[in-house]
Protein backbone atom coordinates (compact mmCIF):
# COMPACT_ATOMS: atom_id res chain seq x y z
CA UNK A 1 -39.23 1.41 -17.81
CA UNK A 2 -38.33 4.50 -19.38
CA UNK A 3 -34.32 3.52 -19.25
CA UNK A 4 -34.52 0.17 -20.21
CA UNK A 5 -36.78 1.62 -23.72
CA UNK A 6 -33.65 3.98 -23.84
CA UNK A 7 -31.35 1.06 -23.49
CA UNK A 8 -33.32 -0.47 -26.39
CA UNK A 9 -33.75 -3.69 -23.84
CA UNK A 10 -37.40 -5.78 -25.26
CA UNK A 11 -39.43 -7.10 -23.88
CA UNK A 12 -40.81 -3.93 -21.75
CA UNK A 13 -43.34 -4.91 -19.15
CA UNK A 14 -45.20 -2.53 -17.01
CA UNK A 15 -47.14 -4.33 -14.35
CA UNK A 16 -48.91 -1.50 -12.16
CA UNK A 17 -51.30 -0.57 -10.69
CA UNK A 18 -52.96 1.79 -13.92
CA UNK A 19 -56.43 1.95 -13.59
CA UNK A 20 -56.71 4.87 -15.92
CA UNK A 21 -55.42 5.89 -19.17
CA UNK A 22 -53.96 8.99 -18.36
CA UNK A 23 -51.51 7.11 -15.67
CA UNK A 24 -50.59 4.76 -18.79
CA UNK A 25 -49.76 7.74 -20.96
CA UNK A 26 -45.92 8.23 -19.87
CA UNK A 27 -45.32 4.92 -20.53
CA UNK A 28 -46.80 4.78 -23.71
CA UNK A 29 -45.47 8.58 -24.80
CA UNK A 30 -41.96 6.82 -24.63
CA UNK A 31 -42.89 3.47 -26.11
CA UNK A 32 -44.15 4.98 -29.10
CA UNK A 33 -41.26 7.63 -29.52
CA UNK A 34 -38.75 4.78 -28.94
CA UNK A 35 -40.45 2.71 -31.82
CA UNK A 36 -41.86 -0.20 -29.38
CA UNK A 37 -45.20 -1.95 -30.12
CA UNK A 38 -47.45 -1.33 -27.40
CA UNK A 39 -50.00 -4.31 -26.07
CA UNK A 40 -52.42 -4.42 -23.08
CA UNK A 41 -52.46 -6.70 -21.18
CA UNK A 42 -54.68 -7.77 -17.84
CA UNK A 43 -55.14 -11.43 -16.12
CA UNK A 44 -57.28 -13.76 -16.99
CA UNK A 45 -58.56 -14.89 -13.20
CA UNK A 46 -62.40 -15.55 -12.21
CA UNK A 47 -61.54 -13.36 -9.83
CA UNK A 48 -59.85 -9.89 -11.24
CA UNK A 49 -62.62 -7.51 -10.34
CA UNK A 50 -63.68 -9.09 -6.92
CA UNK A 51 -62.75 -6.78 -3.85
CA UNK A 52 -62.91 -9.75 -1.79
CA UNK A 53 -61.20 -11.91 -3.03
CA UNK A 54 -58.17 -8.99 -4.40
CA UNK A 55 -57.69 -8.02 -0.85
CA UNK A 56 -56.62 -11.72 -0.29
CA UNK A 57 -54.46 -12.12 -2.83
CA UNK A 58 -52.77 -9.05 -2.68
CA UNK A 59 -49.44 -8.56 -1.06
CA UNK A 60 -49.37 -5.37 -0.21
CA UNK A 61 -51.30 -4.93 1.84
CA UNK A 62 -54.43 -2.95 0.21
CA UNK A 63 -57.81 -3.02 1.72
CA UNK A 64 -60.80 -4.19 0.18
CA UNK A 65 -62.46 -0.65 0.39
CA UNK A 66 -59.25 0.58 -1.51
CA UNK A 67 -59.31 -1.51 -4.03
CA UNK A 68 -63.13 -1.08 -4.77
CA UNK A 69 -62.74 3.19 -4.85
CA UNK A 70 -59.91 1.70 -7.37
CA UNK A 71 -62.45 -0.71 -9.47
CA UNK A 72 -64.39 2.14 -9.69
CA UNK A 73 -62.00 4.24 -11.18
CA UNK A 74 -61.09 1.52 -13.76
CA UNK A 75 -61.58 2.12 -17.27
CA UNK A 76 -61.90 -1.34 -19.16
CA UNK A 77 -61.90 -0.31 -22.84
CA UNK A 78 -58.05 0.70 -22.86
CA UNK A 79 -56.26 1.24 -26.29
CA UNK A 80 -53.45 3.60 -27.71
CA UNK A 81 -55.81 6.17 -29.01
CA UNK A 82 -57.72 6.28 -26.06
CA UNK A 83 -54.42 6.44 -24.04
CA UNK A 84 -52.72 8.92 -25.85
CA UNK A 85 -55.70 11.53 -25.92
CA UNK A 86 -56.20 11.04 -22.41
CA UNK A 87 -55.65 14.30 -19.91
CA UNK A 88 -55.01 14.27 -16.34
CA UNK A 89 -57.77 14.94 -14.32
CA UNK A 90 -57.95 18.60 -12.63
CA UNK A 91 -57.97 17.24 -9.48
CA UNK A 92 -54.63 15.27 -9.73
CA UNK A 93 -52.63 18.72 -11.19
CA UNK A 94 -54.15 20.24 -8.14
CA UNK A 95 -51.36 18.68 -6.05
CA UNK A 96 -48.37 19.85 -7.81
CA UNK A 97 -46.47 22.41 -6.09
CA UNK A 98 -46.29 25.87 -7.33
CA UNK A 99 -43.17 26.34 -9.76
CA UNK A 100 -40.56 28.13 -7.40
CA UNK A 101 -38.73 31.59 -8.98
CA UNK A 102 -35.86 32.91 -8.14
CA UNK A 103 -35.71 36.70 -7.97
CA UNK A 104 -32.92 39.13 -7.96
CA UNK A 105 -33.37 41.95 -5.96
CA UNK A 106 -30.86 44.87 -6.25
């Protein structure tokens, strides 16, 4: 996504698996620095917050317990302010690995 923004290529369309604002926020960082308009988007199915019935339908493979511990992370009211003042959560930097530095000895 971010390349084809460089490339100046429009439409953009992001279709994953966000189910929080702060894992939109890269996207939309660039959009907004490259001068795109930014929209949300989500389907329009009877079915779009059913576990059941999204473990069917998927493709890929992801359970139905997965993808309710994912509907319960999902935040519905979504927009570019709420986006861009987002933060990741402490838990998710916790992962990162430690910075590695060189040293000279001698």
């Amino acid at each position: 996504a971010k390349q084809a923004m460089e490339q100046g290529k429009s439409p953009v369309i992001i279709d994953n698996t966000n189910t929080q604002a702060w894992e939109m926020k890269p996207y939309v960082e660039v959009a907004l620095e490259k001068g795109y308009r930014v929209e949300f988007h989500e389907p329009d199915t009877w079915w779009k917050f059913d576990p059941e019935e999204l473990e069917k339908r998927n493709k890929h493979g992801v359970t139905r317990e997965k993808i309710a511990q994912m509907l319960e992370r999902y935040e519905y009211q979504i927009s570019i302010p709420i986006v861009m003042n987002s933060v990741v959560p402490p838990h998710k930097n916790a992962h990162k690995p430690p910075l590695q530095r060189r040293h000279r000895w001698g």
